[in-house]
N, C-alpha and C. Protein backbone atom coordinates (compact mmCIF):
# COMPACT_ATOMS: atom_id res chain seq x y z
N UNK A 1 0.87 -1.19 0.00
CA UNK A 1 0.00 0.00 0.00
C UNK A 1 0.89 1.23 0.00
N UNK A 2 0.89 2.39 -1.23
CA UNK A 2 1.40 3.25 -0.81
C UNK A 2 1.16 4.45 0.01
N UNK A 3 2.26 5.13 0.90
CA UNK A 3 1.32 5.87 1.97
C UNK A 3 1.54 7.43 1.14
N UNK A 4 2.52 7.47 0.13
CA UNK A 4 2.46 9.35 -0.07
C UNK A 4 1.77 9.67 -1.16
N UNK A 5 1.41 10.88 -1.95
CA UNK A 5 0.67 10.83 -3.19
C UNK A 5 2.05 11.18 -4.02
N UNK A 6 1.32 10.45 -5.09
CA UNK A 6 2.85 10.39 -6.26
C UNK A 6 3.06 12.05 -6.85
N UNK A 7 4.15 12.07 -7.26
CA UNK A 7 4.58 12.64 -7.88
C UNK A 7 4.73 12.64 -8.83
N UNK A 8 4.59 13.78 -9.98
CA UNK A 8 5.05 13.84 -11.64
C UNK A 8 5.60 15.14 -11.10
N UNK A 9 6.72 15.30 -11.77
CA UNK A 9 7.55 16.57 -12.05
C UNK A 9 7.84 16.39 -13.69
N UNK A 10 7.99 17.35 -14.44
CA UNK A 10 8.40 17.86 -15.72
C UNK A 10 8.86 19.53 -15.59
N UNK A 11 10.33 18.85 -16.06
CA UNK A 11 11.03 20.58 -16.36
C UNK A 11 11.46 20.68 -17.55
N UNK A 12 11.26 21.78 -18.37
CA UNK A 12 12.47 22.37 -19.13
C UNK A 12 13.32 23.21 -18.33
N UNK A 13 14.84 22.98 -18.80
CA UNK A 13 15.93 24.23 -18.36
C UNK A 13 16.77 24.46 -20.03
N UNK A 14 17.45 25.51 -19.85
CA UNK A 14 18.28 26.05 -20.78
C UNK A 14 19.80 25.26 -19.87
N UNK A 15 19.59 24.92 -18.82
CA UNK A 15 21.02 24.75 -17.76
C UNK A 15 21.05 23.22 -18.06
N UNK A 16 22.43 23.20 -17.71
CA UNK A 16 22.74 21.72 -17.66
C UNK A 16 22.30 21.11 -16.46
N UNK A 17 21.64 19.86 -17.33
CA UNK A 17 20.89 18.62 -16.14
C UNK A 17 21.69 18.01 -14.97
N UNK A 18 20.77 18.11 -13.74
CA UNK A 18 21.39 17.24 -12.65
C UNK A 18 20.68 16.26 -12.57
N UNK A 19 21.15 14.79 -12.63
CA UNK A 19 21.28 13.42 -12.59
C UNK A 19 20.36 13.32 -10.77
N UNK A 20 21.53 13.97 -10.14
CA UNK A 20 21.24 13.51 -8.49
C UNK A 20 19.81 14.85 -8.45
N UNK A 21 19.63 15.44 -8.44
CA UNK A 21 18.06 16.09 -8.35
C UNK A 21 17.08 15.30 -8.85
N UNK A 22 16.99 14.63 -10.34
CA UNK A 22 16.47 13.60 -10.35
C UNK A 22 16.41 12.97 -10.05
N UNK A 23 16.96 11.77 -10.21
CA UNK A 23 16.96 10.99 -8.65
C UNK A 23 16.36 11.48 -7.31
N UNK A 24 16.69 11.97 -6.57
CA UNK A 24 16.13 12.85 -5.46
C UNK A 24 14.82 12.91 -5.24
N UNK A 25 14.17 13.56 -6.18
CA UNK A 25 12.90 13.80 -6.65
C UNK A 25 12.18 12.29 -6.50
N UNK A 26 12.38 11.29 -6.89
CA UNK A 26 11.31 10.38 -6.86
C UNK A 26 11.94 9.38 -6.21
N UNK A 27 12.95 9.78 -5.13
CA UNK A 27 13.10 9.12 -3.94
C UNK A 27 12.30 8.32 -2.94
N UNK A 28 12.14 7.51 -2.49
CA UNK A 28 10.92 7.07 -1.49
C UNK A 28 10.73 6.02 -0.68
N UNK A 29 11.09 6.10 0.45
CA UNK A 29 11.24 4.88 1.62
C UNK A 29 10.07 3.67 1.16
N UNK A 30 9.28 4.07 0.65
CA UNK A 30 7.78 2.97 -0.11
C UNK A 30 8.65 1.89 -1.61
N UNK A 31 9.60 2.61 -1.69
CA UNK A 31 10.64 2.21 -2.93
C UNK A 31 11.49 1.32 -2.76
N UNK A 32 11.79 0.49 -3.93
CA UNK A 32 13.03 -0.12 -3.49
C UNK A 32 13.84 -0.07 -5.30
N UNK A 33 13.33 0.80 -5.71
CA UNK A 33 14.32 0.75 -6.87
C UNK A 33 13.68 2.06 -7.61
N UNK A 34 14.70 2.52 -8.14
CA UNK A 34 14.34 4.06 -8.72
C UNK A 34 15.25 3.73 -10.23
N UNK A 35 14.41 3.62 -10.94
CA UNK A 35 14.98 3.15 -12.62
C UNK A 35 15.08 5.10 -13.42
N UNK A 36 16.27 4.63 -14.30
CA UNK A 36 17.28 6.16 -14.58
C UNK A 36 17.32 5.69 -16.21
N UNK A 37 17.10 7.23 -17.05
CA UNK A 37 17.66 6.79 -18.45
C UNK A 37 18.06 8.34 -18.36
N UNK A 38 19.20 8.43 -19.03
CA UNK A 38 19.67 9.45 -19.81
C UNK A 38 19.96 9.35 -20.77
N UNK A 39 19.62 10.24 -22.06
CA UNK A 39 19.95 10.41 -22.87
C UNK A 39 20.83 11.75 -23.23
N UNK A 40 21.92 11.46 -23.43
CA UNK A 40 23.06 11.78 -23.72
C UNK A 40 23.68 12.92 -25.59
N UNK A 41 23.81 13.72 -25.76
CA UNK A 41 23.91 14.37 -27.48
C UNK A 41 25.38 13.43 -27.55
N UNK A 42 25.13 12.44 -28.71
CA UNK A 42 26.24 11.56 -29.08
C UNK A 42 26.59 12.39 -30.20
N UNK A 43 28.19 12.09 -30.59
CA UNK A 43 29.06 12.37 -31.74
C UNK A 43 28.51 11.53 -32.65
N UNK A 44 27.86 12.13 -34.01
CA UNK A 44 27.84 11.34 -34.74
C UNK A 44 28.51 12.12 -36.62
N UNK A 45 28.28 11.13 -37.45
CA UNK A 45 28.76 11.71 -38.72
C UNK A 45 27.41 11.41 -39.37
N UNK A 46 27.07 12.63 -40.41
CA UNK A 46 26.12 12.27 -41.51
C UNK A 46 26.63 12.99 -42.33
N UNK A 47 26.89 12.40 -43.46
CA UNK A 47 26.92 12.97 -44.84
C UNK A 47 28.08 13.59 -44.83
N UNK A 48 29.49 12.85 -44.11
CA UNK A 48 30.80 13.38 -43.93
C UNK A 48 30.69 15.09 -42.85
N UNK A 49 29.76 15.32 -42.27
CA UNK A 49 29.81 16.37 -41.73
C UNK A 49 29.57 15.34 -39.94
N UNK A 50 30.57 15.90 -39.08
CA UNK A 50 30.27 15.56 -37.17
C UNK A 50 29.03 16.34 -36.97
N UNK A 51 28.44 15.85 -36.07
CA UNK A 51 27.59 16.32 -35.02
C UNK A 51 28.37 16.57 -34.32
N UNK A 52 28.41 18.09 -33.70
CA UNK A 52 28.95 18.82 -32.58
C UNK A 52 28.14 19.24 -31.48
N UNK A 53 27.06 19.86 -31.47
CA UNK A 53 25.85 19.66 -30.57
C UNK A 53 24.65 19.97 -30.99
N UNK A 54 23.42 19.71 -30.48
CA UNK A 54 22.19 19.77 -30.40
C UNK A 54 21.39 20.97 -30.04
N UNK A 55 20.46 21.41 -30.93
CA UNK A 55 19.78 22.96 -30.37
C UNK A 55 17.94 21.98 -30.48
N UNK A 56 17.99 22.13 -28.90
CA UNK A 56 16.17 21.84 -28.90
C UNK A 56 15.60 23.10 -28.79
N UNK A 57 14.26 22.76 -29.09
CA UNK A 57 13.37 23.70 -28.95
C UNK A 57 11.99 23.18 -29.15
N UNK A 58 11.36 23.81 -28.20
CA UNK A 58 10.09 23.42 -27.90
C UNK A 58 8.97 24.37 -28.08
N UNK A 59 7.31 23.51 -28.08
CA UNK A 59 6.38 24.37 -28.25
C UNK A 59 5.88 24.03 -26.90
N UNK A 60 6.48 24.86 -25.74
CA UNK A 60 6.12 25.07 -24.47
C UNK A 60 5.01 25.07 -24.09
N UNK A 61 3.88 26.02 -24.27
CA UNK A 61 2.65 25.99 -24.03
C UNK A 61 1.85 24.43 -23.81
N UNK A 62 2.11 23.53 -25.06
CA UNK A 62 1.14 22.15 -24.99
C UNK A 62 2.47 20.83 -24.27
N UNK A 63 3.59 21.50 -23.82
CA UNK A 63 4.58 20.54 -23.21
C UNK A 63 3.78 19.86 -21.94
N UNK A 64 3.55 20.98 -21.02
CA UNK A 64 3.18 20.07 -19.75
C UNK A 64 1.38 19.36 -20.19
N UNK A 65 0.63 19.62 -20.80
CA UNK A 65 -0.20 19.13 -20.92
C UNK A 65 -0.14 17.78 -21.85
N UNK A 66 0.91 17.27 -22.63
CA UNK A 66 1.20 15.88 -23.11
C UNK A 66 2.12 15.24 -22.32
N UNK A 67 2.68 15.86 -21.08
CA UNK A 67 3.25 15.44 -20.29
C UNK A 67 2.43 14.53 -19.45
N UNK A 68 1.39 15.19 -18.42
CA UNK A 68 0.49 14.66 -18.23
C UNK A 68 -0.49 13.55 -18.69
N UNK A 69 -0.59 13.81 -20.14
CA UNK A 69 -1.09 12.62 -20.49
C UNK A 69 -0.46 11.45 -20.55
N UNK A 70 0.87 11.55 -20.78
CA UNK A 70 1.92 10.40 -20.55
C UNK A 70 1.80 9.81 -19.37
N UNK A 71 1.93 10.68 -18.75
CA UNK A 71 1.83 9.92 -17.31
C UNK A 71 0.45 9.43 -16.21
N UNK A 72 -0.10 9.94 -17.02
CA UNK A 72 -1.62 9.07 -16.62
C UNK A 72 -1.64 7.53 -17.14
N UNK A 73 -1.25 7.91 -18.73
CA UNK A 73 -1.26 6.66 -19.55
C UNK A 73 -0.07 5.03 -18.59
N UNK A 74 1.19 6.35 -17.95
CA UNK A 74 2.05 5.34 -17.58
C UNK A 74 1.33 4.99 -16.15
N UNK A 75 0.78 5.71 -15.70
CA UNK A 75 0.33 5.02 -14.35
C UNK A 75 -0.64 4.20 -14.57
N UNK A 76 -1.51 3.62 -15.27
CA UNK A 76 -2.98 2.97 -15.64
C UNK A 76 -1.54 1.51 -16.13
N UNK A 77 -0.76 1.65 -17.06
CA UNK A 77 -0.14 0.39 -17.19
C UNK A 77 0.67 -0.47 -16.48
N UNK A 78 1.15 0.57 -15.64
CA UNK A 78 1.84 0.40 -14.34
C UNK A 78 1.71 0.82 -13.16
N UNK A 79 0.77 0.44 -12.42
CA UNK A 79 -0.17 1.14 -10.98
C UNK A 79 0.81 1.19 -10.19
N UNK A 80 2.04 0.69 -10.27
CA UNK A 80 2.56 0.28 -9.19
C UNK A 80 3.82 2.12 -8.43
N UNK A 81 3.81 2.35 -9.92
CA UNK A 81 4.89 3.40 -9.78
C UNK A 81 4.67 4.40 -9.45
N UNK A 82 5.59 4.96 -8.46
CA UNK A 82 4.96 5.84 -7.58
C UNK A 82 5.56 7.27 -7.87
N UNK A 83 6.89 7.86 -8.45
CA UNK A 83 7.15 9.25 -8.42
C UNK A 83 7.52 8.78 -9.93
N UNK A 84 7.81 9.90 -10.94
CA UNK A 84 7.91 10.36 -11.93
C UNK A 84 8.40 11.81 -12.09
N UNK A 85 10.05 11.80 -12.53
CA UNK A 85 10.11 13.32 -12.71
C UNK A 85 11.42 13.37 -14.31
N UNK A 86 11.00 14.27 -14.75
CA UNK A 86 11.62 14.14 -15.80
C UNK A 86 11.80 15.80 -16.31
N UNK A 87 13.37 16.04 -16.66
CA UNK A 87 14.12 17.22 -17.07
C UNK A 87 14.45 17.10 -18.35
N UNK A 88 14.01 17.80 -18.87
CA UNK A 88 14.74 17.81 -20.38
C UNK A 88 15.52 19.08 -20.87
N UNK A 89 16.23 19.32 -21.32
CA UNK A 89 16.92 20.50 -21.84
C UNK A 89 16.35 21.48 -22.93
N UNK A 90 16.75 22.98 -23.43
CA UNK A 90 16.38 23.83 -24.38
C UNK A 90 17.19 24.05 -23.91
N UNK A 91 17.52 24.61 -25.96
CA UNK A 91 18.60 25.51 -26.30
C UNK A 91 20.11 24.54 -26.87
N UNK A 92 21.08 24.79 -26.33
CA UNK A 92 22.47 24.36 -26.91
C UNK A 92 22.96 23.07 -25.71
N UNK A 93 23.10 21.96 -26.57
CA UNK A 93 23.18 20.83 -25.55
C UNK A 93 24.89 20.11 -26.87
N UNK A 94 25.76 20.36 -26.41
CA UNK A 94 27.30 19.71 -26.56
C UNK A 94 27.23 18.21 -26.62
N UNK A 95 27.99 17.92 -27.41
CA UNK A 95 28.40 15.98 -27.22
C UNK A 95 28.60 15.67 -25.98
N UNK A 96 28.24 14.93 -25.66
CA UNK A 96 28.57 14.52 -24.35
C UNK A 96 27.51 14.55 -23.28
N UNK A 97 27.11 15.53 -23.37
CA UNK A 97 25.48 16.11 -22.05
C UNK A 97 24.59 15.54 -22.45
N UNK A 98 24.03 15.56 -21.39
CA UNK A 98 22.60 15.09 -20.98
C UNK A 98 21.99 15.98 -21.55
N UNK A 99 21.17 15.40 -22.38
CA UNK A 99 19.30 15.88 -23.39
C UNK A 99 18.48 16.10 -22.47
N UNK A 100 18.34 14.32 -21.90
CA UNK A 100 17.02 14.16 -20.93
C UNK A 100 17.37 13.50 -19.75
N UNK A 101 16.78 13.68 -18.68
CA UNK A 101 17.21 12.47 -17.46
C UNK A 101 15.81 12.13 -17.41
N UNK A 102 15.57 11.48 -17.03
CA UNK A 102 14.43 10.38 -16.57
C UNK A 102 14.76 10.12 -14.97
N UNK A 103 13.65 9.79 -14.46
CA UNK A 103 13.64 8.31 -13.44
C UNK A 103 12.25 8.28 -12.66
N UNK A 104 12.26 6.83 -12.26
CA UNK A 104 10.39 6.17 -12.18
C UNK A 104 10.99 5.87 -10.76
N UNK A 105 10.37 6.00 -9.99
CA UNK A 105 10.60 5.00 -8.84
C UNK A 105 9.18 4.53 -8.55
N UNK A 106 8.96 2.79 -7.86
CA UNK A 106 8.35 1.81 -7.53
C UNK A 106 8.87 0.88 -6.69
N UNK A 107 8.21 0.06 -6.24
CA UNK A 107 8.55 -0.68 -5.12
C UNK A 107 9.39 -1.96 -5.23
N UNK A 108 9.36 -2.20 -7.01
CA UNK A 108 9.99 -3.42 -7.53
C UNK A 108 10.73 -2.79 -8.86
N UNK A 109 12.17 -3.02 -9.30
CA UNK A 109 12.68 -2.83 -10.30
C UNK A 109 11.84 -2.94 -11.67
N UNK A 110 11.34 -4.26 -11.87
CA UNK A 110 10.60 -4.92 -12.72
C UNK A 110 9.81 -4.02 -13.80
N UNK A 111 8.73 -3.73 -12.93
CA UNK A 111 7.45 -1.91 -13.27
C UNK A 111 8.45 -0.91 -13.44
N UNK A 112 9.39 -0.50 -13.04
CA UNK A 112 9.88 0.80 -13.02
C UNK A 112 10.81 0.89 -14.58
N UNK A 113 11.39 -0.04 -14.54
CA UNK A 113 12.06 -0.37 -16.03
C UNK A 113 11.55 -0.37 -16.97
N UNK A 114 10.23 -1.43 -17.30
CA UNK A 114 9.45 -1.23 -18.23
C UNK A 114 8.56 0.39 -18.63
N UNK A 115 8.56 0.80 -17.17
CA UNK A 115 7.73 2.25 -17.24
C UNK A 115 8.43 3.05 -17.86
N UNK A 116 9.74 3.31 -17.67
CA UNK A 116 10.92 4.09 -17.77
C UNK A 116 11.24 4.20 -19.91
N UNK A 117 11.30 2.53 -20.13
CA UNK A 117 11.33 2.03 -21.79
C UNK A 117 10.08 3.02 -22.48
N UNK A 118 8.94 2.66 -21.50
CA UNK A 118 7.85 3.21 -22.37
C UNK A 118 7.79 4.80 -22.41
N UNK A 119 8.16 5.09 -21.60
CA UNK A 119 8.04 6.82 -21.30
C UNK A 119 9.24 7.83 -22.08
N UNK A 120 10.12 7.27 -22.48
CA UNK A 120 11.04 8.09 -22.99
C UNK A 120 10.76 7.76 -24.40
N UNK A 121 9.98 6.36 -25.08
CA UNK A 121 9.44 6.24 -26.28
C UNK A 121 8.22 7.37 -26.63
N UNK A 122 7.26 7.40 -25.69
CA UNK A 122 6.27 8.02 -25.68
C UNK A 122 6.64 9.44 -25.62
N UNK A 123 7.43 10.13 -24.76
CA UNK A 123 7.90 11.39 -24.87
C UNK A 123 8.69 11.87 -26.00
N UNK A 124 9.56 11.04 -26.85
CA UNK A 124 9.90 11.10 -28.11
C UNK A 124 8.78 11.26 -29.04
N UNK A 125 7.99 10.41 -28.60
CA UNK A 125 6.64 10.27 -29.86
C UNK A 125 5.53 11.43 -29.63
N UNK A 126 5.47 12.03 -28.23
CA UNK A 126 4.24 12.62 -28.53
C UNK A 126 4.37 13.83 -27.61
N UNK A 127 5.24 14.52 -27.02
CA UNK A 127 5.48 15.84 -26.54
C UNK A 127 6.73 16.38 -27.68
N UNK A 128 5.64 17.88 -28.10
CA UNK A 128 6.49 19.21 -29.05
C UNK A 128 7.71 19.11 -28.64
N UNK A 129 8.82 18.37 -28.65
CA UNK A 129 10.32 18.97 -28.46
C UNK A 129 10.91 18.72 -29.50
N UNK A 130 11.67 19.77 -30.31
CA UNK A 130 12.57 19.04 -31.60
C UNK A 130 14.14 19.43 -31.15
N UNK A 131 14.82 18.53 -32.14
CA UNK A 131 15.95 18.92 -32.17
C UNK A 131 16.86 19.32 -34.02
N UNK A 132 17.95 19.91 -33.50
CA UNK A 132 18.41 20.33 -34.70
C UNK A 132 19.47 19.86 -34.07
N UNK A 133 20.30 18.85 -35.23
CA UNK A 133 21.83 18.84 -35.34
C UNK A 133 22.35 19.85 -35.81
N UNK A 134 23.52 20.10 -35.26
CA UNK A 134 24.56 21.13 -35.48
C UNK A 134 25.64 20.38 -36.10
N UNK A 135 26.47 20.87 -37.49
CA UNK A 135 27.57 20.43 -37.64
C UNK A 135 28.72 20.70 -37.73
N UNK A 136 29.91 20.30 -37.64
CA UNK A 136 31.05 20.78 -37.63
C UNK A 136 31.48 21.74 -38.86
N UNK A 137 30.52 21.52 -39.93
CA UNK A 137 30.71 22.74 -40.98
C UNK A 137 29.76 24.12 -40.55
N UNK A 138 29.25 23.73 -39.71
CA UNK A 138 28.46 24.86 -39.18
C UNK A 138 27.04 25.38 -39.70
N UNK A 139 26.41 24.16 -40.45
CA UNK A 139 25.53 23.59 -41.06
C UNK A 139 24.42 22.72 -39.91
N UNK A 140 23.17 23.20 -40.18
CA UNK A 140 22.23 22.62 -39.23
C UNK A 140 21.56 21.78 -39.82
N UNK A 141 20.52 21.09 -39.28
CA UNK A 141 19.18 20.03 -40.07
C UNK A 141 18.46 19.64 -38.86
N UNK A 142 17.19 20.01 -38.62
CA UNK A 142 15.99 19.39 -37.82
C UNK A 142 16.01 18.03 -38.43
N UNK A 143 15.93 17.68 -36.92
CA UNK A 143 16.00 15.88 -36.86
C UNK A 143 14.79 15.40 -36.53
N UNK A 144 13.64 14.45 -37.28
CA UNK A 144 12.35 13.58 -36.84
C UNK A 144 12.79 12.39 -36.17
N UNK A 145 11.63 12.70 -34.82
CA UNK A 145 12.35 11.13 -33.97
C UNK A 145 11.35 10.28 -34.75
N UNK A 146 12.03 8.72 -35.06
CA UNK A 146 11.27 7.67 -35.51
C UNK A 146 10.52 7.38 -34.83
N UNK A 147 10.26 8.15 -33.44
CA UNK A 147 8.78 7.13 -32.50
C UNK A 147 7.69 8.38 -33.08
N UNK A 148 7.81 9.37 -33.78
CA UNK A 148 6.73 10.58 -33.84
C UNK A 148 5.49 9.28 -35.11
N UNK A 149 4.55 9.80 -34.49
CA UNK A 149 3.02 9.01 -35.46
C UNK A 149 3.29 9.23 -36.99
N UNK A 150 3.92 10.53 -37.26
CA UNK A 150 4.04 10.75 -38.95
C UNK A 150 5.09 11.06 -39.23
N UNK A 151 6.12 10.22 -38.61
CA UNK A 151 7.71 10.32 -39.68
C UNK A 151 7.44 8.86 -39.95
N UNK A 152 8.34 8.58 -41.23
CA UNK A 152 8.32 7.75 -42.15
C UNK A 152 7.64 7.07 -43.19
N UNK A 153 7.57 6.94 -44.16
CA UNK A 153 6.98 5.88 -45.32
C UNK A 153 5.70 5.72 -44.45
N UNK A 154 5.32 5.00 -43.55
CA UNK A 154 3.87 4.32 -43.34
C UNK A 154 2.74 5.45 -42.92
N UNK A 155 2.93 6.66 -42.55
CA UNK A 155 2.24 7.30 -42.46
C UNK A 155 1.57 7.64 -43.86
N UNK A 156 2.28 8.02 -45.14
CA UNK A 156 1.56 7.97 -46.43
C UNK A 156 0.39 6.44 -46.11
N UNK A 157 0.34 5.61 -45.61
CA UNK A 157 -0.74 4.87 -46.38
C UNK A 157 -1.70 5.23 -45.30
N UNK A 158 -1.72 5.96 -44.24
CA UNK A 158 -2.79 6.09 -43.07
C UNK A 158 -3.25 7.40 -43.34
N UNK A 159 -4.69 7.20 -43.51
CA UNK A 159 -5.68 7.99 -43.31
C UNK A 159 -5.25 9.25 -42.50
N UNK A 160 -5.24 10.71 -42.90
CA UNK A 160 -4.93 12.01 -41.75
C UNK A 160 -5.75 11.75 -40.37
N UNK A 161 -6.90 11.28 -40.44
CA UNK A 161 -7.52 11.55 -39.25
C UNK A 161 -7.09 10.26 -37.53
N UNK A 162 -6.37 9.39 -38.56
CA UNK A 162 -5.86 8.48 -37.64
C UNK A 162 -4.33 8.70 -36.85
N UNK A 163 -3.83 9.89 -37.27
CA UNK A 163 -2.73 10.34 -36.82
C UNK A 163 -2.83 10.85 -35.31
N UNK A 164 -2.79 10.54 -34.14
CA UNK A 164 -3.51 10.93 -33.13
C UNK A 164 -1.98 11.96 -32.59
N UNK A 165 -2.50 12.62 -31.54
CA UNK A 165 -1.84 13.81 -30.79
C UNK A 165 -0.74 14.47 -31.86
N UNK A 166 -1.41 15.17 -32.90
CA UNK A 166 -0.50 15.49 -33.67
C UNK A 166 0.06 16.77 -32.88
N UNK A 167 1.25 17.19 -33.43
CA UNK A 167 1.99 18.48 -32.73
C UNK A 167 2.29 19.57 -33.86
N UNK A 168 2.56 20.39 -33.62
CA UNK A 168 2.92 21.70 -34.16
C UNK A 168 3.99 21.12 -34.99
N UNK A 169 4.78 21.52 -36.36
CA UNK A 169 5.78 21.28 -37.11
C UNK A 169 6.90 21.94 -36.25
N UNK A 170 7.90 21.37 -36.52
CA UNK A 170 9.37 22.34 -35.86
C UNK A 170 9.47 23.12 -36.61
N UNK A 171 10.04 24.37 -35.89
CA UNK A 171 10.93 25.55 -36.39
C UNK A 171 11.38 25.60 -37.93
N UNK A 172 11.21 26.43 -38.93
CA UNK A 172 11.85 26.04 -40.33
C UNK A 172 13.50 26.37 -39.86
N UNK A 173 14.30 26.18 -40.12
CA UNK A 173 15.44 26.05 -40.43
C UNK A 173 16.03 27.62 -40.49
N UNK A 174 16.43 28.11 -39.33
CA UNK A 174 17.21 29.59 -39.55
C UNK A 174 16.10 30.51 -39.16
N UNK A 175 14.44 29.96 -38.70
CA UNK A 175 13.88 30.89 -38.05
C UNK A 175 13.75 31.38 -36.87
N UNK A 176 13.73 32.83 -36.61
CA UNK A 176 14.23 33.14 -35.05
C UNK A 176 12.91 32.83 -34.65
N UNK A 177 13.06 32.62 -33.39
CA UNK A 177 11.87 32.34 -32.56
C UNK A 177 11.95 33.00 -30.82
């Protein structure tokens, strides 16, 4: 039986993420395992040009309200989990740093892991955050995450109206905002 009322936290910062605040946050003597994902801006190459870092940007206004729905959705599949807090970054994020931290805490590893898999899929797929690679030529490109409902080939054969929680388009390319 749990005795506190759960927690959801969701932040954006422009600042670099703390790991141990997260954590922290969904701390809980009712707990015995607090499951962690970070995602990290990796070095990568496309098209002979490095990835040097990452510029997110978000459509703030409908953030915490698909936040919420995430986490209703994650608590109904997983009753068990009890805090939820999750930081994500805006603005200029370097190789190496933390994008996003995550962490679920519950009373059993088991729920909290699986919660943790599904929630950073689902937050890819269905809260406004984009990103733009930056490259070492100093050349940008907005990046579609493969979990979003209408990136790739299969969305052409689905009906518009079956596209559910659609979001705002990202930023065009070089527009101030």
């Amino acid at each position: 039986m749990m005795s506190e009322k759960p927690r959801d936290i969701f932040r954006l910062s422009r600042d670099w993420l703390s790991i141990q605040e997260v954590v922290d946050a969904v701390s809980s003597p009712s707990c015995g395992a607090i499951s962690v994902f970070i995602g990290t801006t990796r070095e990568d190459e496309v098209d002979g040009r490095k990835v040097v870092g990452l510029e997110y940007e978000a459509y703030e206004p409908m953030v915490q309200s698909e936040f919420s729905r995430l986490v209703a959705d994650l608590r109904v599949r997983w009753p068990t989990v009890t805090h939820i807090c999750i930081h994500h970054r805006l603005g200029w994020v370097k190789v190496g740093e933390a994008s996003v931290v995550m962490a679920i805490s519950s009373p059993h590893r088991h729920d909290g892991q699986q919660a943790v898999q599904f929630c950073i899929s689902q937050l890819k797929a269905t809260v406004p955050i984009w990103k733009k690679e930056v490259y070492d030529t100093q050349e940008a490109s907005w990046k579609e995450n493969s979990e979003c409902p209408w990136s790739g080939p299969e969305v052409q054969k689905k009906p518009a109206h079956s596209v559910q929680n659609q979001q705002p388009a990202p930023p065009e390319t070089g527009q101030n905002l």
